[in-house]
N, C-alpha and C. Protein backbone atom coordinates (compact mmCIF):
# COMPACT_ATOMS: atom_id res chain seq x y z
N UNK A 1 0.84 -1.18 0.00
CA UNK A 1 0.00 0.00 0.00
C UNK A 1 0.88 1.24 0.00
N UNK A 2 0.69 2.01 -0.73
CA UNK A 2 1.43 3.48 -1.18
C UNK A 2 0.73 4.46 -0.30
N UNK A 3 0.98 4.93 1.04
CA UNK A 3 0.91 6.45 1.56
C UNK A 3 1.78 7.63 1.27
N UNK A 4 1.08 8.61 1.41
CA UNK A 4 1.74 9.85 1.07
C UNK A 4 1.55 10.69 2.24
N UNK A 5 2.42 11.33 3.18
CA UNK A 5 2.14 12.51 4.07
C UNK A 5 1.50 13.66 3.22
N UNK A 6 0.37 14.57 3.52
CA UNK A 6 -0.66 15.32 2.88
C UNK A 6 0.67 16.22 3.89
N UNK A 7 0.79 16.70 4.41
CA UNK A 7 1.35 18.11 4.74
C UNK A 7 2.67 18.27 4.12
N UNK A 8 3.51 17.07 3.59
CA UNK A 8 4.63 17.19 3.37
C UNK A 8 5.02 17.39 1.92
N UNK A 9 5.76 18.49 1.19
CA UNK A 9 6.10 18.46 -0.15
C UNK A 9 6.50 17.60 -0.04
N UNK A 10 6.14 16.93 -1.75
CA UNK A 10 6.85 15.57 -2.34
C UNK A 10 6.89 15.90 -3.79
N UNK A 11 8.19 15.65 -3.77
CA UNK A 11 8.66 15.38 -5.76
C UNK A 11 8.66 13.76 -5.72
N UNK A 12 7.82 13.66 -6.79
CA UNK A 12 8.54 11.71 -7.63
C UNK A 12 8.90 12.14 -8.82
N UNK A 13 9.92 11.44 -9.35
CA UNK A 13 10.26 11.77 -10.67
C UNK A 13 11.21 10.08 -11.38
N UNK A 14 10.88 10.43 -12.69
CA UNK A 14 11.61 8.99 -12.74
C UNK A 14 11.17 8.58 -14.55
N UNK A 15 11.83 7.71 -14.83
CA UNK A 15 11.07 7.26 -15.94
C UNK A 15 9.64 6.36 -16.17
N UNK A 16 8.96 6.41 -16.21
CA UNK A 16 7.38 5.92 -16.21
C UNK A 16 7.56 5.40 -17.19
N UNK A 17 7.99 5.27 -18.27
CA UNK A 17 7.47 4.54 -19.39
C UNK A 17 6.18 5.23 -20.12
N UNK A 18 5.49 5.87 -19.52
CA UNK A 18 4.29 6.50 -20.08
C UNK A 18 4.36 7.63 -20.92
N UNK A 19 3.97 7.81 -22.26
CA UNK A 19 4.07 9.38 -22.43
C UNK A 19 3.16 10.09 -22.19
N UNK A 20 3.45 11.13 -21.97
CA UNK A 20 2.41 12.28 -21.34
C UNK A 20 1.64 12.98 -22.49
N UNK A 21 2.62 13.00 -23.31
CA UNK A 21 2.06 13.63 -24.31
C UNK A 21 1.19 13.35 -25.41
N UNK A 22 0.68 12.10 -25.51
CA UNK A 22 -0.56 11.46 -25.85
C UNK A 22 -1.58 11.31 -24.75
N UNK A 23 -2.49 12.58 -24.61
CA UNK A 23 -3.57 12.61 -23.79
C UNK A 23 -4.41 11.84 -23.73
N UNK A 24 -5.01 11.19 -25.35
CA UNK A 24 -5.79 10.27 -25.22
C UNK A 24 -5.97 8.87 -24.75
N UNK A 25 -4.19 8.07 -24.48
CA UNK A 25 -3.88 7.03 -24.47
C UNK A 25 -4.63 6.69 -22.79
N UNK A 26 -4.73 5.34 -22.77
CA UNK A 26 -5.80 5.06 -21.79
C UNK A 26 -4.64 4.71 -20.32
N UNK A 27 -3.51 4.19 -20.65
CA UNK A 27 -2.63 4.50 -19.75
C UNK A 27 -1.96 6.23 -19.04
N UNK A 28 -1.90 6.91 -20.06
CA UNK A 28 -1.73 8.14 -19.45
C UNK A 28 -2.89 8.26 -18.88
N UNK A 29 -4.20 8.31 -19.00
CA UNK A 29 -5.39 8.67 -18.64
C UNK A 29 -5.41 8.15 -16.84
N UNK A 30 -4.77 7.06 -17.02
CA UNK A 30 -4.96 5.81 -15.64
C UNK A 30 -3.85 6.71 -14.76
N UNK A 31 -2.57 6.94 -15.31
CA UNK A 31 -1.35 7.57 -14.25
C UNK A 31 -2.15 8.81 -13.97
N UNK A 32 -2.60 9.79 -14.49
CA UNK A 32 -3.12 11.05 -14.16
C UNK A 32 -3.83 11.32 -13.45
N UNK A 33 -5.11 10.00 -13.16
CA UNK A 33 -6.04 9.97 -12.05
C UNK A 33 -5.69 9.23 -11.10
N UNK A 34 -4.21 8.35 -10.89
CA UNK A 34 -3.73 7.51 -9.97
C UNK A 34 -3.38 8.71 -9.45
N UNK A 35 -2.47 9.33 -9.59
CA UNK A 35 -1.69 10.70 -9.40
C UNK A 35 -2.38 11.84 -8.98
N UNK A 36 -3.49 12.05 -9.28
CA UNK A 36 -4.42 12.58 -8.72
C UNK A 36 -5.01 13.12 -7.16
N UNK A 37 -5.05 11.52 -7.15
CA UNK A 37 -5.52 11.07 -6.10
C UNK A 37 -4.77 11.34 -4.98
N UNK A 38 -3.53 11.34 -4.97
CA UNK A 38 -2.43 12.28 -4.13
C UNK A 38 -2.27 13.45 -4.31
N UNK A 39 -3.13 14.02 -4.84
CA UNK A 39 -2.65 15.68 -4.92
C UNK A 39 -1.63 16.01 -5.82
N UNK A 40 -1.03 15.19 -6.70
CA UNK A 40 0.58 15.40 -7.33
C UNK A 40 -0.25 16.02 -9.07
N UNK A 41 0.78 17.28 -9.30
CA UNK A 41 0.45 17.55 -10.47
C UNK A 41 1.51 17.56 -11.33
N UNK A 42 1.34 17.14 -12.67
CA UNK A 42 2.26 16.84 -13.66
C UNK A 42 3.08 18.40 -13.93
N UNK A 43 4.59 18.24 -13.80
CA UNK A 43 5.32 19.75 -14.21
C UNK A 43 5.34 20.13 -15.08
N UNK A 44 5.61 19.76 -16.41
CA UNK A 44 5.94 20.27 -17.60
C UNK A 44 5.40 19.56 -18.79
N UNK A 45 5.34 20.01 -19.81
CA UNK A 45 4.71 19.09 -21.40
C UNK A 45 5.92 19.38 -22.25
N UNK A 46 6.85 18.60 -22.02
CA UNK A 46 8.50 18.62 -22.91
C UNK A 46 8.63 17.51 -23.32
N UNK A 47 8.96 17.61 -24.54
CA UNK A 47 9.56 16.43 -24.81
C UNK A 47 11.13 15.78 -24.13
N UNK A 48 11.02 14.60 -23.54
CA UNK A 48 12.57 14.27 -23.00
C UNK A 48 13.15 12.94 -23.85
N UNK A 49 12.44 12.95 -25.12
CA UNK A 49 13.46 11.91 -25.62
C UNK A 49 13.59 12.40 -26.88
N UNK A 50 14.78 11.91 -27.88
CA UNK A 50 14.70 12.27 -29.37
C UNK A 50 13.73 12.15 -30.60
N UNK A 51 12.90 10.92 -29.94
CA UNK A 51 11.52 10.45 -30.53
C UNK A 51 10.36 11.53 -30.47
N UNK A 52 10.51 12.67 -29.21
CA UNK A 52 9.45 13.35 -29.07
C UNK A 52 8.41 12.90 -28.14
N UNK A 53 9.24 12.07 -27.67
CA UNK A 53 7.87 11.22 -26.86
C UNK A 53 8.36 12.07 -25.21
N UNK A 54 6.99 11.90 -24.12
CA UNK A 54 7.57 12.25 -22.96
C UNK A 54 7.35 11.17 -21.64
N UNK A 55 8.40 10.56 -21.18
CA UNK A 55 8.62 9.44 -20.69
C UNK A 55 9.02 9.45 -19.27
N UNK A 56 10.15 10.74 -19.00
CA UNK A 56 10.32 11.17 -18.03
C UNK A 56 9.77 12.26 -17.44
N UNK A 57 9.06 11.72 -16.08
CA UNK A 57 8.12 12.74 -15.41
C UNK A 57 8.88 13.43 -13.89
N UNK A 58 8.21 14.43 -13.94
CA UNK A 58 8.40 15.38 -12.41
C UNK A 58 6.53 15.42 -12.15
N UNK A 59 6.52 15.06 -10.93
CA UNK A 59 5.40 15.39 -10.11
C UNK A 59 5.35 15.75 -8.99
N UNK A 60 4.79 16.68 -8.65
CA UNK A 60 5.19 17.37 -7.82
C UNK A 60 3.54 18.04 -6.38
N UNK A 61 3.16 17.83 -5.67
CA UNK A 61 2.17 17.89 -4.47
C UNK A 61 2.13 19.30 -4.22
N UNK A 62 2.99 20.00 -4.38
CA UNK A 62 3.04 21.89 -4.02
C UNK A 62 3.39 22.50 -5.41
N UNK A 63 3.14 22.66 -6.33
CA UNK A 63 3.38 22.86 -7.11
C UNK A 63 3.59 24.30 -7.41
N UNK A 64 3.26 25.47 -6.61
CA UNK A 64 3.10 26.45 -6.35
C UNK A 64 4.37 26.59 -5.44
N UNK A 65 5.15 26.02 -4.80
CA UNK A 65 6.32 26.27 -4.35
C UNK A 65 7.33 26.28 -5.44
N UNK A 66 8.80 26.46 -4.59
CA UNK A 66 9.54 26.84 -5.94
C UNK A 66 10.11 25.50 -6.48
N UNK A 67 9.84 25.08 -7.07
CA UNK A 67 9.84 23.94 -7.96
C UNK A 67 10.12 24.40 -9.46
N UNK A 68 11.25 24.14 -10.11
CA UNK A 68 11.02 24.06 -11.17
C UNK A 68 12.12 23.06 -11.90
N UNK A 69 11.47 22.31 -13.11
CA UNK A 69 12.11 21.59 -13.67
C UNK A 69 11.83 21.55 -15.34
N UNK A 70 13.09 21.12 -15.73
CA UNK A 70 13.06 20.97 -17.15
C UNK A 70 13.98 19.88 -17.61
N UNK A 71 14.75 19.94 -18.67
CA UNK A 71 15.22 18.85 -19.11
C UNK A 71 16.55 19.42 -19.36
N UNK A 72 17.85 18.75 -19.89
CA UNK A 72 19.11 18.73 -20.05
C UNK A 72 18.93 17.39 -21.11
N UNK A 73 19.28 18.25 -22.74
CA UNK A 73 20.02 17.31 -23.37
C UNK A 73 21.39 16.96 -23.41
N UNK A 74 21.53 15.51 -23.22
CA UNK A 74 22.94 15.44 -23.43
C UNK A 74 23.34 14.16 -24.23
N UNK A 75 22.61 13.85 -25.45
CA UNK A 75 22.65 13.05 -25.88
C UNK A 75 22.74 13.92 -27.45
């Protein structure tokens, strides 16, 4: 079972395998309302691979704090 402290900022970040950037796909649809459900909102709509696809996520519970993230190519 996955808890989350509600008072405490939390970043997850990581590769998901999922892209974000196909809204319609029924797996992004599923992470977004899993994710949800903790309060965590998706950071950015970038592409992080050469394909264009977006795979690697930042999520973030305060999102309104100073948080910010982007990407570094180095490939």
């Amino acid at each position: 079972m996955f808890t989350l402290p509600q008072s405490c900022p939390t970043i997850v970040l990581g590769d998901f395998n999922v892209n974000m950037l196909e809204n319609k796909n029924k797996n992004t649809q599923n992470l977004i309302q899993f994710m949800s459900q903790y309060k965590m909102v998706f950071q950015f709509q970038q592409s992080t691979t050469i394909c264009g696809s977006q795979l690697d996520h930042v999520w973030c519970n305060a999102p309104n704090s100073q948080c910010l993230s982007g990407t570094i190519k180095a490939y």
